[in-house]
C-alpha atoms as a PDB file:
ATOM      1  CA  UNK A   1     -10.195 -11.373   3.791  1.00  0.00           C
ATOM      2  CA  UNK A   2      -9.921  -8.427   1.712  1.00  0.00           C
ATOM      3  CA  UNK A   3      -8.852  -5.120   3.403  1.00  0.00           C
ATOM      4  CA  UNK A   4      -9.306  -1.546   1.377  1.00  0.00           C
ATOM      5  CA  UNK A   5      -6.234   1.022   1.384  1.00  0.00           C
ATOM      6  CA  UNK A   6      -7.576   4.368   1.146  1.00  0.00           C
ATOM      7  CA  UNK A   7      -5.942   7.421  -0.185  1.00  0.00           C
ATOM      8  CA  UNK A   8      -5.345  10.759   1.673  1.00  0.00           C
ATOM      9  CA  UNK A   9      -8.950  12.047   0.578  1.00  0.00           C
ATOM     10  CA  UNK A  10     -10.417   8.441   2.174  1.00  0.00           C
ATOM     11  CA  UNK A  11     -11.242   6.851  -1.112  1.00  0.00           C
ATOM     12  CA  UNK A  12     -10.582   3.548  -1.709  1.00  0.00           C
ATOM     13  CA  UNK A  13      -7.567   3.516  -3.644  1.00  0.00           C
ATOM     14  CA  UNK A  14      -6.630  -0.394  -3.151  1.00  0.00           C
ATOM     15  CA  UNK A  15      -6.803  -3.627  -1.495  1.00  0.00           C
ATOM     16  CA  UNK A  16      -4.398  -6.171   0.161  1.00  0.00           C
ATOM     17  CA  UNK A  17      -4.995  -9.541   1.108  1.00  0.00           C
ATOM     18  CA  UNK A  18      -2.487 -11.486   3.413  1.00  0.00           C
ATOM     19  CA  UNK A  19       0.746 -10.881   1.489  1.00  0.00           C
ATOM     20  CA  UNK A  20      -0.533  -9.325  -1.812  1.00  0.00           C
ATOM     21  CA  UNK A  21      -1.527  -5.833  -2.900  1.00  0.00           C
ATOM     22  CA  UNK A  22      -3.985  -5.016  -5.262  1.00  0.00           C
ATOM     23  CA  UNK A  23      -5.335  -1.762  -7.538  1.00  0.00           C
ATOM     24  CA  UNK A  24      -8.990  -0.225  -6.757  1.00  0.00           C
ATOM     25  CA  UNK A  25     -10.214  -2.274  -9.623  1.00  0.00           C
ATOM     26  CA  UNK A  26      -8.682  -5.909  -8.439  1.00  0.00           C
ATOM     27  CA  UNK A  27      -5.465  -5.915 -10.554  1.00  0.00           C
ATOM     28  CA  UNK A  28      -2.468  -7.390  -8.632  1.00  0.00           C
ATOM     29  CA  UNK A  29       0.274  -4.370  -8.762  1.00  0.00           C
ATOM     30  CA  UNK A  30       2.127  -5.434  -5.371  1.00  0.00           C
ATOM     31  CA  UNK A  31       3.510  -7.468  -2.726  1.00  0.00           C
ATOM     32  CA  UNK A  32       3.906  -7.356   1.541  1.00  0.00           C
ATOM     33  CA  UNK A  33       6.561  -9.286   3.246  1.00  0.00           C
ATOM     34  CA  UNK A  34       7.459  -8.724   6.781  1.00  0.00           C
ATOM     35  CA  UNK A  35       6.148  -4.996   6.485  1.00  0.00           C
ATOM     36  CA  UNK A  36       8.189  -4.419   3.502  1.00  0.00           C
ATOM     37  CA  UNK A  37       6.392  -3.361   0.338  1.00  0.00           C
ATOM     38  CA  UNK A  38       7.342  -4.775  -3.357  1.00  0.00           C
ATOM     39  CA  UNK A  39       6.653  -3.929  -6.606  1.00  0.00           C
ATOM     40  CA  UNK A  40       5.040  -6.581  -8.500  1.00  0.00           C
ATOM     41  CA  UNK A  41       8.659  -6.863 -10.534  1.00  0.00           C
ATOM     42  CA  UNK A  42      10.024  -7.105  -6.621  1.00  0.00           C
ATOM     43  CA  UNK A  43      11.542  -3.930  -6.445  1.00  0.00           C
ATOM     44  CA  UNK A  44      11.478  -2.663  -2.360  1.00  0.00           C
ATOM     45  CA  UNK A  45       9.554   0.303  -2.653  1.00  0.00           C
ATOM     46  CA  UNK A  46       8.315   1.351   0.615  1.00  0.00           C
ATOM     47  CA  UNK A  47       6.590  -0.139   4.229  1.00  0.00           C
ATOM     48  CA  UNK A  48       3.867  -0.976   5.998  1.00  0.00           C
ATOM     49  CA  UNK A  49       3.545   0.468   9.457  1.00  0.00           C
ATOM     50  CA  UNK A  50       0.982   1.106  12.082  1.00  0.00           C
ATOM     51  CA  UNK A  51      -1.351   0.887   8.723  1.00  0.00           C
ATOM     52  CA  UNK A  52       0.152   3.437   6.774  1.00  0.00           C
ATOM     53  CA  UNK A  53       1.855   2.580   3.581  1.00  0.00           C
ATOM     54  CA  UNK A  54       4.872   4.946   3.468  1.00  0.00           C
ATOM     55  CA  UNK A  55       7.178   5.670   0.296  1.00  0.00           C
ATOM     56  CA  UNK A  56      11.299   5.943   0.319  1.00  0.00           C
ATOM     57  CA  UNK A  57      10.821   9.458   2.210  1.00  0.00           C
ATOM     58  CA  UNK A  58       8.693   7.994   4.839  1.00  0.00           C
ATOM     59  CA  UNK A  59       5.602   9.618   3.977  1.00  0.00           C
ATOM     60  CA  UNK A  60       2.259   8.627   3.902  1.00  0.00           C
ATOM     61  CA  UNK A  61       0.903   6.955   0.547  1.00  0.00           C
ATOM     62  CA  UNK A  62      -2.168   5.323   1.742  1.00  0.00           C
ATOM     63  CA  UNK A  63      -3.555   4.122   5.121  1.00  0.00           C
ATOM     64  CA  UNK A  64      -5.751   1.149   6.150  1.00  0.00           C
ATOM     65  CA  UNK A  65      -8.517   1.725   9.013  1.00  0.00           C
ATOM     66  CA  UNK A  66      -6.359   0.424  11.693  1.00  0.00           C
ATOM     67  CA  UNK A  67      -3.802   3.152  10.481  1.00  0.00           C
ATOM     68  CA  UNK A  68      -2.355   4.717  13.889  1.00  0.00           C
ATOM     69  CA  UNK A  69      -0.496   8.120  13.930  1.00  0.00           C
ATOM     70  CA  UNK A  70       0.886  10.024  10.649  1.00  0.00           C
ATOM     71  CA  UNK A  71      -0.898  12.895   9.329  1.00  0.00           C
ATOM     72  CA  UNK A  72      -4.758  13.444   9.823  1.00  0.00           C
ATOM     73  CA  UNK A  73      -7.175  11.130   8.114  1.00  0.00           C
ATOM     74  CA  UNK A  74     -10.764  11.895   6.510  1.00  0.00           C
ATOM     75  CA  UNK A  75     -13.507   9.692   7.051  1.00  0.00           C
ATOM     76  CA  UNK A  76     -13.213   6.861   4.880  1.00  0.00           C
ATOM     77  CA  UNK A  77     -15.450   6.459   2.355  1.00  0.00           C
ATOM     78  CA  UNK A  78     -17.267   2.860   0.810  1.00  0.00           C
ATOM     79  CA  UNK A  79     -16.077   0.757  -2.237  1.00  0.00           C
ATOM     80  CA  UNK A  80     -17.624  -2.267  -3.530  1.00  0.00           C
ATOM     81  CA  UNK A  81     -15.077  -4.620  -3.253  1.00  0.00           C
ATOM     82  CA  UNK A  82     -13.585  -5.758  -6.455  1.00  0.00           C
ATOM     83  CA  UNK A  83     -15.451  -9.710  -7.614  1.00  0.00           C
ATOM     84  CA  UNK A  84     -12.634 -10.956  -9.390  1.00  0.00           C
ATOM     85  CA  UNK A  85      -9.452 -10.660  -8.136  1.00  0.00           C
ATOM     86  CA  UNK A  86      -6.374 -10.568 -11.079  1.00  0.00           C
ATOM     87  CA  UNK A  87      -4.596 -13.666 -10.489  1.00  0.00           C
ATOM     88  CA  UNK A  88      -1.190 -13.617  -8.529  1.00  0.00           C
ATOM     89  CA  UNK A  89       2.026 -14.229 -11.019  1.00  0.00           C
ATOM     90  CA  UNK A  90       4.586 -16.143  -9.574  1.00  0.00           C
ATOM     91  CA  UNK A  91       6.672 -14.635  -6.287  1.00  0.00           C
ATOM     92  CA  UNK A  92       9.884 -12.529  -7.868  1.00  0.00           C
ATOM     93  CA  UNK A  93      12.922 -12.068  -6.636  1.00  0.00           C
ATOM     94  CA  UNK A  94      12.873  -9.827  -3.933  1.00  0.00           C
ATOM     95  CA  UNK A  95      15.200  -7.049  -4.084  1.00  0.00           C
ATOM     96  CA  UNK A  96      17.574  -5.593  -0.954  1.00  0.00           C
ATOM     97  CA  UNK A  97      15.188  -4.053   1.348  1.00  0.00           C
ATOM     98  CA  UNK A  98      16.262   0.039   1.712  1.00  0.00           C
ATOM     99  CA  UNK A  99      17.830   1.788   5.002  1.00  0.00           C
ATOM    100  CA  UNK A 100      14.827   2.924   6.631  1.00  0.00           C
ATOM    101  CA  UNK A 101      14.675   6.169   7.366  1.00  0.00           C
ATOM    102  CA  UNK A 102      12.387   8.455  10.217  1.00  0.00           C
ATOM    103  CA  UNK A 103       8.860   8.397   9.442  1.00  0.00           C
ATOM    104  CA  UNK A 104       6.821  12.136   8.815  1.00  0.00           C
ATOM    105  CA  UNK A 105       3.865  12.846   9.720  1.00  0.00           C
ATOM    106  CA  UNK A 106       3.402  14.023   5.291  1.00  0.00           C
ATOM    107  CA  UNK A 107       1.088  12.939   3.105  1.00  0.00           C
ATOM    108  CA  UNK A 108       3.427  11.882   0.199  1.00  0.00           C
ATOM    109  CA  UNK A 109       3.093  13.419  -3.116  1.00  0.00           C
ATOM    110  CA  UNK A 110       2.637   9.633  -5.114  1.00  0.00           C
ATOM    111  CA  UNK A 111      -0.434   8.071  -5.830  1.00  0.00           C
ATOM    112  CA  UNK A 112      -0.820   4.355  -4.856  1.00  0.00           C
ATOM    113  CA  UNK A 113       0.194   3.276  -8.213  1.00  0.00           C
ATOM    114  CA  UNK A 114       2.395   4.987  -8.975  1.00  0.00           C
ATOM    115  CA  UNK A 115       3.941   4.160  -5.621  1.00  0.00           C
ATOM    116  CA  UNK A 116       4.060   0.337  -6.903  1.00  0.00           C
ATOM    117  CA  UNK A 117       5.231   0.638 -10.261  1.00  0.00           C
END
């Protein structure tokens, strides 16, 4: 099933399906493994928690609807989903997940792709 990731207005901004992450417009651009979230070169560049996608200063990127806690979220608004999903390149190697550090209740200051580049 495909999931939308909305941004801190609550416009769809993304989707992810079971371990891969994807642009508003279907382009692959990420991956998810264990709550850890990879470039698509698989560089460690953040988590998933509790629905919130948070970057290297654990702050809030982008939330899904089941997103719990974290800073205040708008209503969400509708996307069409994208038809035609960009096909998944082979798994990289995944780099050395970070120290994790206290999450903040902050909206973070990157955009969701620039967050996986």
């Amino acid at each position: 099933m495909l999931d939308a990731i909305y941004d801190p207005e609550g416009a769809v901004s993304g989707w992810y399906q079971a371990d891969r992450l994807y642009s508003a417009h279907g382009s692959m651009i990420g991956w998810l493994r264990a709550g850890a979230v990879y470039s698509l070169a698989g560089s460690h560049v953040g988590w998933l928690e509790r629905g919130q996608f948070r970057d290297d200063r654990g702050c809030v990127v982008a939330w899904t609807p089941n997103a719990l806690g974290g800073p205040r979220k708008p209503g969400a608004r509708l996307s069409t989903r994208p038809t035609d999903l960009g096909k998944a390149p082979t798994l990289p190697s995944f780099s050395r997940r970070m120290s994790r550090i206290p999450f903040t209740a902050s909206w973070s200051s990157e955009s969701w792709e620039t967050f996986l580049r």
